[in-house]
Protein backbone atom coordinates (compact mmCIF):
# COMPACT_ATOMS: atom_id res chain seq x y z
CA UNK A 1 0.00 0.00 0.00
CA UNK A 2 1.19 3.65 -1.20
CA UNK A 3 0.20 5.45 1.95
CA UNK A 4 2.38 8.52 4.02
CA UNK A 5 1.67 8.99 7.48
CA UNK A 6 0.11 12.46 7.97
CA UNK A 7 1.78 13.77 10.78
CA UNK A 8 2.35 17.01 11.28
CA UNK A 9 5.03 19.20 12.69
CA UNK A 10 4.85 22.75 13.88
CA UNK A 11 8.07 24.45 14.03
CA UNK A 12 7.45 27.66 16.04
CA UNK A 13 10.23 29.97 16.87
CA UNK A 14 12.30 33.52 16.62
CA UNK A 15 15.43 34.17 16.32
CA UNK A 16 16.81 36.79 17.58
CA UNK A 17 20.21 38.25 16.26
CA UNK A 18 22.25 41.05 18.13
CA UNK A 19 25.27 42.63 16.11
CA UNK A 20 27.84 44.31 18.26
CA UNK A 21 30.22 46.75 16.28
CA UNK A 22 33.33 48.22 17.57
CA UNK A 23 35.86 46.76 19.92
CA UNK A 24 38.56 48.33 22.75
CA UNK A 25 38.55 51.16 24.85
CA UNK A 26 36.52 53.53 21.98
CA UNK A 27 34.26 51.60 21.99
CA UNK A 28 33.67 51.68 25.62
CA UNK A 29 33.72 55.18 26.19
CA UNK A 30 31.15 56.02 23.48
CA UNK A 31 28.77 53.25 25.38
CA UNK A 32 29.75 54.81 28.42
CA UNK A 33 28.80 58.36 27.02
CA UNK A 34 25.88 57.47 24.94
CA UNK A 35 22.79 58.21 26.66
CA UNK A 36 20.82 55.07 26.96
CA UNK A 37 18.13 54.34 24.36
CA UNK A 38 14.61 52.99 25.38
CA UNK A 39 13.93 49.68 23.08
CA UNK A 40 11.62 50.63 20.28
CA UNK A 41 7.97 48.83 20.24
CA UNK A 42 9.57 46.85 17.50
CA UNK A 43 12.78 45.69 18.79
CA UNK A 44 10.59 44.41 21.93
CA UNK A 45 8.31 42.67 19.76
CA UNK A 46 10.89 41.02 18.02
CA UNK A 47 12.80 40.22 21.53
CA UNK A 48 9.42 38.50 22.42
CA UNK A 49 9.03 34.96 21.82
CA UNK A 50 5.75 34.19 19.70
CA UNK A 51 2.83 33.11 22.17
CA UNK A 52 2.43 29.42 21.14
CA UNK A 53 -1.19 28.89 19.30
CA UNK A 54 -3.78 26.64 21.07
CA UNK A 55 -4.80 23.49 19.41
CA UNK A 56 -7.89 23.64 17.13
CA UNK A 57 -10.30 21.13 17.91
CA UNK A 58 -12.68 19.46 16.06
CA UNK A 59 -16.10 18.04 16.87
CA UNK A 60 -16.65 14.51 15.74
CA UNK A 61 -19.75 12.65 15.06
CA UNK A 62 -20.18 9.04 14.48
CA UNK A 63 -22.17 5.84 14.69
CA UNK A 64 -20.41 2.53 14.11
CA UNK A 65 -18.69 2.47 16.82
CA UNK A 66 -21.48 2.89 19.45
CA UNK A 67 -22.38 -0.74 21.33
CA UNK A 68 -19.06 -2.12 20.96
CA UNK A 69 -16.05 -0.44 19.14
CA UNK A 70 -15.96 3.23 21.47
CA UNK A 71 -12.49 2.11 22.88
CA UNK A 72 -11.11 1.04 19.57
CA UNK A 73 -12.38 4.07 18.03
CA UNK A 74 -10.79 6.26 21.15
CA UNK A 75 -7.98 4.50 20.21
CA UNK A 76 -7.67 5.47 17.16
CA UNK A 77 -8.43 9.27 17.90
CA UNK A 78 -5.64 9.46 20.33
CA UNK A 79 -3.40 7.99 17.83
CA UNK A 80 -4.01 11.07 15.35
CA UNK A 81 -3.84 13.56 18.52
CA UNK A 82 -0.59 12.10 18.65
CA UNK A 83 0.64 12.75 15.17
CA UNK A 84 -0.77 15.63 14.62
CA UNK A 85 -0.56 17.34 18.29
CA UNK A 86 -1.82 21.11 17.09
CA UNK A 87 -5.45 18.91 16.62
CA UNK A 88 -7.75 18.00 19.21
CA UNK A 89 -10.60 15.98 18.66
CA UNK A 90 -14.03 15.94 20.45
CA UNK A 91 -15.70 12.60 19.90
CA UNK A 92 -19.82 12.15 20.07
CA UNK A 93 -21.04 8.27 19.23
CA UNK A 94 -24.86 7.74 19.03
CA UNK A 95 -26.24 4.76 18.28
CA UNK A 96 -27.80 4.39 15.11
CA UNK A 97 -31.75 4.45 15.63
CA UNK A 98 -30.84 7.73 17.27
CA UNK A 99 -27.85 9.21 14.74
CA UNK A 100 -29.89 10.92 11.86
CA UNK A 101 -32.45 12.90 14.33
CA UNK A 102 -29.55 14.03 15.96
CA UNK A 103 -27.51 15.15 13.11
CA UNK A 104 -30.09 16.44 11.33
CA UNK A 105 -31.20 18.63 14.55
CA UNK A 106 -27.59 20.26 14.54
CA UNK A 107 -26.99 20.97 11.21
CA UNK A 108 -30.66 22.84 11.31
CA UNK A 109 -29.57 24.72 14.42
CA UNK A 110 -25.82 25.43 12.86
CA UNK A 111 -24.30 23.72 14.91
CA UNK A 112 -22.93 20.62 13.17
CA UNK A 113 -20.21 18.45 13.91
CA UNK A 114 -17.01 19.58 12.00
CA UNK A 115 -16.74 16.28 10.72
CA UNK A 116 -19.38 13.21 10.42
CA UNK A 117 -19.84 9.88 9.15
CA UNK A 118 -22.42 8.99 6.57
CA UNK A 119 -23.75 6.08 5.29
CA UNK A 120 -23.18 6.36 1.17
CA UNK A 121 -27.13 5.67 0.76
CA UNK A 122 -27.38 9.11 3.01
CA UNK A 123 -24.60 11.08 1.56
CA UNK A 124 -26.14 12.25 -1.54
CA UNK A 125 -29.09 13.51 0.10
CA UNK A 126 -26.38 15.80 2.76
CA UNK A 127 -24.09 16.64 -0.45
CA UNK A 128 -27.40 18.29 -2.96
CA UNK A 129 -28.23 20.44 0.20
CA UNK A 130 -24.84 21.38 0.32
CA UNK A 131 -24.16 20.69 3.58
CA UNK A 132 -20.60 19.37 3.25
CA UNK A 133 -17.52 21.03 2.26
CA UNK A 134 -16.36 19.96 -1.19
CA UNK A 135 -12.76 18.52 -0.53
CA UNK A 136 -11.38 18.60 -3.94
CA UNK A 137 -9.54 21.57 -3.62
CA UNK A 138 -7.46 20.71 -0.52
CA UNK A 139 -7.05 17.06 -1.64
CA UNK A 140 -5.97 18.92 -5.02
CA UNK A 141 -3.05 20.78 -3.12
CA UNK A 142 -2.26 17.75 -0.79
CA UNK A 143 0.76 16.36 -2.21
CA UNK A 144 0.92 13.09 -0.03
CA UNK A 145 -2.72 12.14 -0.67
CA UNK A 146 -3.04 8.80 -3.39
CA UNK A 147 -7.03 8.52 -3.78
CA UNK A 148 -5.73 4.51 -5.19
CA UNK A 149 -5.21 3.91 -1.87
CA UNK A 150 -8.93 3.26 -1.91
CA UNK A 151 -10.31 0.53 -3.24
CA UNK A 152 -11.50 2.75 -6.52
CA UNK A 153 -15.26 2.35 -6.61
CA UNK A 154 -15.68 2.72 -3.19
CA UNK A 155 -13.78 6.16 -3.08
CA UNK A 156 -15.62 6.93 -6.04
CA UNK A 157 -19.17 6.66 -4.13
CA UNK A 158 -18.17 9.72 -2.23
CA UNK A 159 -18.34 11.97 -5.13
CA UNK A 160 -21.36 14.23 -6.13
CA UNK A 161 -21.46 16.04 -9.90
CA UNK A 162 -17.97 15.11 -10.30
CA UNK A 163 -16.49 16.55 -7.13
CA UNK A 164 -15.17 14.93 -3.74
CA UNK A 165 -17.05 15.77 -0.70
CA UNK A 166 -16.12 12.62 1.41
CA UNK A 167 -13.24 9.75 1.71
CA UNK A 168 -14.48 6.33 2.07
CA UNK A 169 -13.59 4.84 5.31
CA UNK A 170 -14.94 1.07 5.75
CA UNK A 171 -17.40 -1.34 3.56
CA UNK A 172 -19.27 -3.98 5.66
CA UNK A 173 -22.11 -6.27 4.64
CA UNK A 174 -24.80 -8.85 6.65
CA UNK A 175 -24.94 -12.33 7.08
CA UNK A 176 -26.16 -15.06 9.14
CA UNK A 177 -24.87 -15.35 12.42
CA UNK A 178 -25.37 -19.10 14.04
CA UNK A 179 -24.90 -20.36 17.45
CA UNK A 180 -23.07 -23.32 16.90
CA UNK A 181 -23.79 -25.44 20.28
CA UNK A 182 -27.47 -24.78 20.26
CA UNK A 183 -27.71 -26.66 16.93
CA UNK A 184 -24.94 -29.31 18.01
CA UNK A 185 -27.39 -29.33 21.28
CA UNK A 186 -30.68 -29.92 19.08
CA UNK A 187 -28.49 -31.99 16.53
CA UNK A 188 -29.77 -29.38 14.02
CA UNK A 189 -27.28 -28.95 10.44
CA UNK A 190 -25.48 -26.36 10.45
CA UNK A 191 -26.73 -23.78 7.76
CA UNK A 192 -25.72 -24.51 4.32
CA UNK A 193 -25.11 -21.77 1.19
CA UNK A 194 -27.68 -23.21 -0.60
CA UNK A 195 -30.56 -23.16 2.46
CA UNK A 196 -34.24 -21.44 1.53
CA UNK A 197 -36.41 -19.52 3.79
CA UNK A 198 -38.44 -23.11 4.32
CA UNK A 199 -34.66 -24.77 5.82
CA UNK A 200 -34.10 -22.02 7.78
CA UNK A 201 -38.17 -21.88 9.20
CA UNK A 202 -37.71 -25.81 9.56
CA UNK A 203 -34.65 -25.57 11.77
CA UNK A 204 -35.60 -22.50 13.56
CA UNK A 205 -38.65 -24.78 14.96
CA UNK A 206 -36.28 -27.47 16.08
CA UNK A 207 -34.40 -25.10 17.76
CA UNK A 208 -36.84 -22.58 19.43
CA UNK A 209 -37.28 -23.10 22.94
CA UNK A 210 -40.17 -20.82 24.42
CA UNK A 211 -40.10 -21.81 27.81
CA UNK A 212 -36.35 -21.37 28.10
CA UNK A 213 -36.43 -17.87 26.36
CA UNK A 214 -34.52 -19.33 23.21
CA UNK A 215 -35.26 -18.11 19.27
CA UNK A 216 -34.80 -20.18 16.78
CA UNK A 217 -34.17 -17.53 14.21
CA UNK A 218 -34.75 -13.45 14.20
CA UNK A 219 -34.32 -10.40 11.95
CA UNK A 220 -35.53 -6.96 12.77
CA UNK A 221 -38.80 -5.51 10.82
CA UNK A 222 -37.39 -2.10 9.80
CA UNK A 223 -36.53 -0.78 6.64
CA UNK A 224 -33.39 -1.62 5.52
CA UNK A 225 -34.14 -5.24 6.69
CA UNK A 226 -37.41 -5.11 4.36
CA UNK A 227 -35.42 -4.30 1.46
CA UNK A 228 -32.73 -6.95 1.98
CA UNK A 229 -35.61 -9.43 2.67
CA UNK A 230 -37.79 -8.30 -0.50
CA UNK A 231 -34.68 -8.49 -2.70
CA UNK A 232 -34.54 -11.96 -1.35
CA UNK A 233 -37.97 -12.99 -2.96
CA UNK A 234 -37.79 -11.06 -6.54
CA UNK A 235 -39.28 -7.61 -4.95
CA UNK A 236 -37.81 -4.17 -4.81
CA UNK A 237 -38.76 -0.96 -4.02
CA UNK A 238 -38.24 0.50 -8.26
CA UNK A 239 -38.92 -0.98 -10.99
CA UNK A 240 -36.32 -0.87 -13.72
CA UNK A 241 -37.67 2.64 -15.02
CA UNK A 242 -37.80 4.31 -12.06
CA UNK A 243 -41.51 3.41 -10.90
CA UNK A 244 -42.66 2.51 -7.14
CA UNK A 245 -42.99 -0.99 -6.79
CA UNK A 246 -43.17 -1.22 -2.67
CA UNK A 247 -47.02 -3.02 -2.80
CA UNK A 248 -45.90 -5.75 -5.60
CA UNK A 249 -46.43 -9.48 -4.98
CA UNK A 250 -43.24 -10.30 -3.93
CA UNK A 251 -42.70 -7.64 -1.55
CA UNK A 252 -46.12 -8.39 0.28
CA UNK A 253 -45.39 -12.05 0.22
CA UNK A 254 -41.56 -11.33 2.03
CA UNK A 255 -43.44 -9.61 4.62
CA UNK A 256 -45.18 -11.61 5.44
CA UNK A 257 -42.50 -13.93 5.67
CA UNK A 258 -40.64 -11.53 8.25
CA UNK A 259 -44.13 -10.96 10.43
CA UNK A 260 -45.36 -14.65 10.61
CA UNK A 261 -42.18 -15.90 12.05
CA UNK A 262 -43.22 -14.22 14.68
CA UNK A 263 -47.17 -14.66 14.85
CA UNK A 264 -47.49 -17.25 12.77
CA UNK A 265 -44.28 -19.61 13.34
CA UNK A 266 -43.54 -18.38 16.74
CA UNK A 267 -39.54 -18.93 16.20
CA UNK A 268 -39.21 -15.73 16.83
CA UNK A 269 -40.12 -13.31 20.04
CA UNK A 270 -43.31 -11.32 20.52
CA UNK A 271 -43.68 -8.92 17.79
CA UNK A 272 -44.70 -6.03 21.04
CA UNK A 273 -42.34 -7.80 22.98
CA UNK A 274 -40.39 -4.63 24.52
CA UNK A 275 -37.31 -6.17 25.34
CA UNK A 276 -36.93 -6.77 21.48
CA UNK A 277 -37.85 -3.35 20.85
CA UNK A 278 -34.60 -1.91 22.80
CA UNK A 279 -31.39 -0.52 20.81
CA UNK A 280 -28.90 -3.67 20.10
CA UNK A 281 -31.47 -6.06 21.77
CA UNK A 282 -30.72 -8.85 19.19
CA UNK A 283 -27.13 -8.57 19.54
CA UNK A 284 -27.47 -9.14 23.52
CA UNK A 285 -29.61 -11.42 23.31
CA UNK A 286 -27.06 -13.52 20.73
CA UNK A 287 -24.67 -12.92 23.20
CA UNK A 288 -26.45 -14.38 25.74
CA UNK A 289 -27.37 -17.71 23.98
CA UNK A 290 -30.77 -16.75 23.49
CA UNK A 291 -31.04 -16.62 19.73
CA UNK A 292 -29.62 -19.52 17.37
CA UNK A 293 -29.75 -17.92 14.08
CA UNK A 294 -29.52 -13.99 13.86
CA UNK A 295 -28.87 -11.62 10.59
CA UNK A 296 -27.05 -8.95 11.44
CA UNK A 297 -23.83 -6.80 10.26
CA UNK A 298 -20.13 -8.09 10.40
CA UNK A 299 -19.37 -5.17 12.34
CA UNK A 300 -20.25 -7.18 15.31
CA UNK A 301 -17.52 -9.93 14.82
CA UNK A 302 -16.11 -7.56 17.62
CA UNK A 303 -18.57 -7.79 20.02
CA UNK A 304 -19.41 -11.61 19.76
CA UNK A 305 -15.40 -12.28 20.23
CA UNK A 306 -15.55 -13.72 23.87
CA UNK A 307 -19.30 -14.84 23.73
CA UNK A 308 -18.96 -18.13 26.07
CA UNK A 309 -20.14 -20.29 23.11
CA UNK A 310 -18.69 -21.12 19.24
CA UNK A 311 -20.66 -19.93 16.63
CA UNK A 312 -19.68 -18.80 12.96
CA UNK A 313 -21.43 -17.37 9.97
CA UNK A 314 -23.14 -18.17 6.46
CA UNK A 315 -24.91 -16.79 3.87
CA UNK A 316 -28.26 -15.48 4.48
CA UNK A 317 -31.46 -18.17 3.22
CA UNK A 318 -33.43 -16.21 0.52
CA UNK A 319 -36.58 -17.21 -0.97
CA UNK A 320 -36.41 -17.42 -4.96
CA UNK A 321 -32.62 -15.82 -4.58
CA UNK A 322 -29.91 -14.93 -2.43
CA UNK A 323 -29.37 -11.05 -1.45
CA UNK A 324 -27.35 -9.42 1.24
CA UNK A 325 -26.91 -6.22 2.55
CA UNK A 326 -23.92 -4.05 1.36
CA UNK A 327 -22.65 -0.41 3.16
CA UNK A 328 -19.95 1.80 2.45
CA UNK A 329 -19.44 4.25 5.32
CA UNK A 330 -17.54 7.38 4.96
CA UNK A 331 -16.12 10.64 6.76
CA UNK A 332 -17.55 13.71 5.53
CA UNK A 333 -16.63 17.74 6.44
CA UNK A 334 -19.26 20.20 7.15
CA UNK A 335 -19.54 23.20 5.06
CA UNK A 336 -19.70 25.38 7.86
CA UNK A 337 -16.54 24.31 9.45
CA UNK A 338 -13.86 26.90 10.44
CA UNK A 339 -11.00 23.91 9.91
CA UNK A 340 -11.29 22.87 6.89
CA UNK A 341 -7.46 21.82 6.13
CA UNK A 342 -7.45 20.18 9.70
CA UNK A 343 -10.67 18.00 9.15
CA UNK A 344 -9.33 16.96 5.87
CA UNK A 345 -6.07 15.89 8.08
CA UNK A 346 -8.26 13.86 10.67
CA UNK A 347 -10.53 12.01 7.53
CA UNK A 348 -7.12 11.42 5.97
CA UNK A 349 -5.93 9.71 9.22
CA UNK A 350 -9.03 7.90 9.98
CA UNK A 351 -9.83 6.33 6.49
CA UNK A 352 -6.30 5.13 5.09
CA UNK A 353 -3.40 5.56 7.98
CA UNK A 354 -1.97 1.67 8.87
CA UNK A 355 -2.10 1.82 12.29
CA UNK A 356 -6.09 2.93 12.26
CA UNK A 357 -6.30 -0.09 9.67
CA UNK A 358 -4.93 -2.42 11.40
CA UNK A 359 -6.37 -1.16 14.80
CA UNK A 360 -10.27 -1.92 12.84
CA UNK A 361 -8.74 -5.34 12.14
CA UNK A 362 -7.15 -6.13 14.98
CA UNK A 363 -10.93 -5.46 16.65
CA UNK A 364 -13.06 -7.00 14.31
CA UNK A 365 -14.52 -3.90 13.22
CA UNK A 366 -16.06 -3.26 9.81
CA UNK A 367 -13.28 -4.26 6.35
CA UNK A 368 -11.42 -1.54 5.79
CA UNK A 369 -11.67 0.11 2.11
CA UNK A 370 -7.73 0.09 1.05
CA UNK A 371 -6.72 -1.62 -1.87
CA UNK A 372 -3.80 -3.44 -0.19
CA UNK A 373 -4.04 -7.24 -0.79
CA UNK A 374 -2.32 -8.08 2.27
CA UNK A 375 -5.02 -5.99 4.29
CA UNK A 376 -7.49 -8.80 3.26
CA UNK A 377 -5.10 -11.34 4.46
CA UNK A 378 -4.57 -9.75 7.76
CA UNK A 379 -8.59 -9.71 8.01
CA UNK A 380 -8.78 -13.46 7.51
CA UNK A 381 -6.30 -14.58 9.90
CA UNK A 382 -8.32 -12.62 12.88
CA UNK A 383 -10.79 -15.28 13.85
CA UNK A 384 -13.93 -16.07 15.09
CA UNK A 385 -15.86 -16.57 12.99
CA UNK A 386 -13.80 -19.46 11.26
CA UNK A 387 -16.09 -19.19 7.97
CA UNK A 388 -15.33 -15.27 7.70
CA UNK A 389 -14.33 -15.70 3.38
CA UNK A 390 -18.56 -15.84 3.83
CA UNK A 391 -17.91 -11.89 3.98
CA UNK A 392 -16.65 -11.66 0.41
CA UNK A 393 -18.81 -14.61 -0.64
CA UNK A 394 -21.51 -12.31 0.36
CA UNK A 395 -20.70 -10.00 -1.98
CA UNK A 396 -21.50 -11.91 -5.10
CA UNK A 397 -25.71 -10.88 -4.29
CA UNK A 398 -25.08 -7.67 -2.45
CA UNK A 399 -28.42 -5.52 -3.13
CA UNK A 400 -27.32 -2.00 -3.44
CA UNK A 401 -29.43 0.81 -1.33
CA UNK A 402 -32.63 1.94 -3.13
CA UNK A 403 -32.55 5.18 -3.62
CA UNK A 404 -34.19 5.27 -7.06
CA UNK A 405 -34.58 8.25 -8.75
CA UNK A 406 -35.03 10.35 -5.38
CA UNK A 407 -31.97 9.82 -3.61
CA UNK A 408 -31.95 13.58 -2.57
CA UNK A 409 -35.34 12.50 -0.68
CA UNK A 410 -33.75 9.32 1.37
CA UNK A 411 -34.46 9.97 4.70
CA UNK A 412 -38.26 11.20 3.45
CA UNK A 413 -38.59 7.35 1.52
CA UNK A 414 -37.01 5.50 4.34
CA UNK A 415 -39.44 7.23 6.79
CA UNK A 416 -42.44 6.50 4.54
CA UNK A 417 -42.34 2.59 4.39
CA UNK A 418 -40.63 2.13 7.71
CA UNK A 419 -43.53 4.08 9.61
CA UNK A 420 -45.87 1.65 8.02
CA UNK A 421 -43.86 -1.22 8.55
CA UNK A 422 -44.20 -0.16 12.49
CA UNK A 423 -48.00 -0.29 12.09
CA UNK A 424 -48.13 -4.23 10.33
CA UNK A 425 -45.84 -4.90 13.19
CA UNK A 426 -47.59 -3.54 16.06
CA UNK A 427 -51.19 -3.65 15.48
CA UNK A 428 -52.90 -6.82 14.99
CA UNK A 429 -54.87 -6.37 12.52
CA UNK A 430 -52.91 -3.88 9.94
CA UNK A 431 -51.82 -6.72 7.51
CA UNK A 432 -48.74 -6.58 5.26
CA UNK A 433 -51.24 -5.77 2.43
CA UNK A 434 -52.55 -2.76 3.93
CA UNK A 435 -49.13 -1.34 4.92
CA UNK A 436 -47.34 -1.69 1.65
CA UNK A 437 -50.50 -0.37 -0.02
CA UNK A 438 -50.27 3.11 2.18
CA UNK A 439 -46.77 2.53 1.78
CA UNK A 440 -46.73 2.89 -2.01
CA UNK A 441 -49.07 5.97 -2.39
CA UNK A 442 -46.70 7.29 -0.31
CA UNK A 443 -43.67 6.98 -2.05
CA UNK A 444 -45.70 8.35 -5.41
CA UNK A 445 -46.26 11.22 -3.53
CA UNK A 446 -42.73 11.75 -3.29
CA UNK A 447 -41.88 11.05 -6.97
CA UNK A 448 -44.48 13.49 -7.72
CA UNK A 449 -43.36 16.43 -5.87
């Protein structure tokens, strides 16, 4: 990997140069008989030593590290103030059911975070309200910069109308986490690349044990889930030509799929079960043996490290064809930010420098986006899980984000369908019909406007 460490140096310091002319006993009597001279302003200035300039400091904003990765991300921080020692950094996590509102509310107020990560599905909509600082002027002048130290189409999904308003700074997909003693304990299969929805539903009810608090299998009913799981059964939310397609067939059939494994099935917990309902609930509950199949990120190979049972991934069961989730995360500057050149040196840092890369290995933290071979091998070595090549296998039926032909109106579309996938899941008798019905007059609203 082509890649300078960006640390910088701040020589400060005057010098100060007295010239004495004349020599011998002259020269002493015309100092003797020379009235003394009161220093000028400016020879007192110059005297002076320059007062030594505070450290700027940036505010920070993030969410992948909240729930298990703060320390490695603190980490990481302290390792730029290091390097770069006339930079302070203020760091704010928030949890990501929480992230947006709170972004949102501070950019609205003008006070935004100097710099912020963004989720590439959200970063168009932030960069055609121009609220981020175009970068392609200071990465222009920034001689030790190589954007190919990117993987290229992932530093590429940071651009807007041809300029660069972000650096990409990890890609990370989902998959099926399985705890393996639960199905060794049920002698259950292990889950197999070519498994179906009906494999997984029959070994979910082999495995689900009620009375003991154990799930056989569980996804969340939210949004990005919904599009995963539609993708998964021939649905989407566009049609090729741009058109809503949220109330089609397929889609209503998939949820369906996701609702009646809880009602229906009963593999999975109490739709209003409030426990369930909590921030990172699933994870804990994995954690804690409760759950034998999960889908969730691989940014969580982290947190499941020391869980006091094996367990190991594999591709998620789709219906009529496999899909899996696929997110680029970036670092992004505000446009409103007084530091500029010294945000561009912390995104630098944070995306591409090789101890912050191998630090999000080392943690099993989300795959760094660096084109560097060996990077990959690093990755590989750090086990559990054992299976982790599932992460690029994954790959091959990633469904992109689908922002159709109003990505500037993201947060507005994922509001839409997610407040009426809230309703099929909490009231009884608000089917999956109903919802993706509202759900689609919705979304032609939006097209319309």
């Amino acid at each position: 990997m082509v890649t300078k460490k960006t640390g910088w140096v701040v020589a400060l310091g005057v010098v100060v140069s007295l010239a004495a002319t004349g020599c011998g006993a002259d020269t002493k009597k015309e100092a003797t008989s020379t009235p003394k001279q009161e220093p000028t302003a400016a020879a007192t200035a110059a005297a002076t030593p320059e007062t030594k300039k505070e450290p700027v400091t940036l505010k920070f904003m993030q969410y992948t590290a909240s729930g298990s990765q703060e320390q490695t991300l603190g980490d990481m921080v302290k390792a730029f103030e290091s390097a770069n020692p006339d930079v302070k950094v203020k760091v704010d996590i928030v949890d990501y059911n929480n992230y947006y509102t709170k972004l949102n509310t501070q950019l609205a107020s003008g006070d935004a975070p100097d710099v912020f990560e963004v989720g590439y599905e959200n970063f168009v909509s932030y960069a055609a309200k121009n609220t981020l600082k175009d970068l392609t002027p200071i990465i222009a002048k920034d001689t030790t910069f190589k954007p190919e130290i990117y993987k290229g189409l992932a530093y590429d999904s940071f651009k807007y109308s041809g300029k660069q308003y972000g650096v990409v700074e990890s890609f990370s997909d989902v998959v099926l986490f399985y705890n393996k003693d639960l199905f060794d304990k049920k002698q259950v299969e292990y889950p197999k690349a070519d498994w179906t929805w009906k494999q997984e539903l029959e070994a979910a009810q082999k495995l689900t044990d009620a009375k003991s608090g154990v799930w056989g299998t569980y996804s969340p009913i939210q949004f990005y889930e919904f599009y995963k799981t539609i993708a998964q059964n021939g649905g989407g939310i566009w049609s090729a030509d741009g058109k809503p397609t949220v109330n089609s067939k397929e889609n209503i059939e998939a949820l369906n799929w996701m609702l009646d494994k809880a009602k229906k099935y009963k593999v999975s917990p109490a739709l209003n079960d409030d426990t369930f309902n909590q921030p990172d609930a699933d994870l804990n509950a994995f954690k804690a043996g409760k759950l034998a199949m999960l889908r969730g990120g691989i940014w969580n190979f982290g947190r499941f490290a020391d869980a006091p049972f094996k367990w190991d991934i594999a591709l998620e069961p789709g219906n009529t064809k496999k899909a899996h989730h696929f997110f680029a995360d970036g670092l992004v500057v505000s446009e409103k930010t007084k530091n500029a050149e010294a945000a561009w040196k912390f995104i630098k840092f944070m995306s591409s420098d090789p101890s912050v890369v191998s630090k999000r290995i080392e943690k099993g933290w989300s795959v760094p986006a660096v084109s560097d071979e060996k990077v990959m091998e690093a990755y590989f070595k750090q086990t559990p899980p054992a299976s982790k090549k599932i992460v690029l296998e994954a790959l091959n039926s990633l469904v992109l984000t689908p922002v159709g032909p109003i990505p500037d109106k993201w947060n507005d579309l994922t509001k839409a369908i997610g407040d009426e996938l809230d309703k099929a899941k909490l009231k009884s008798d608000y089917t999956a019909e109903k919802a993706l019905n509202e759900a689609q007059a919705k979304i032609e609203k939006l097209v319309t406007k």
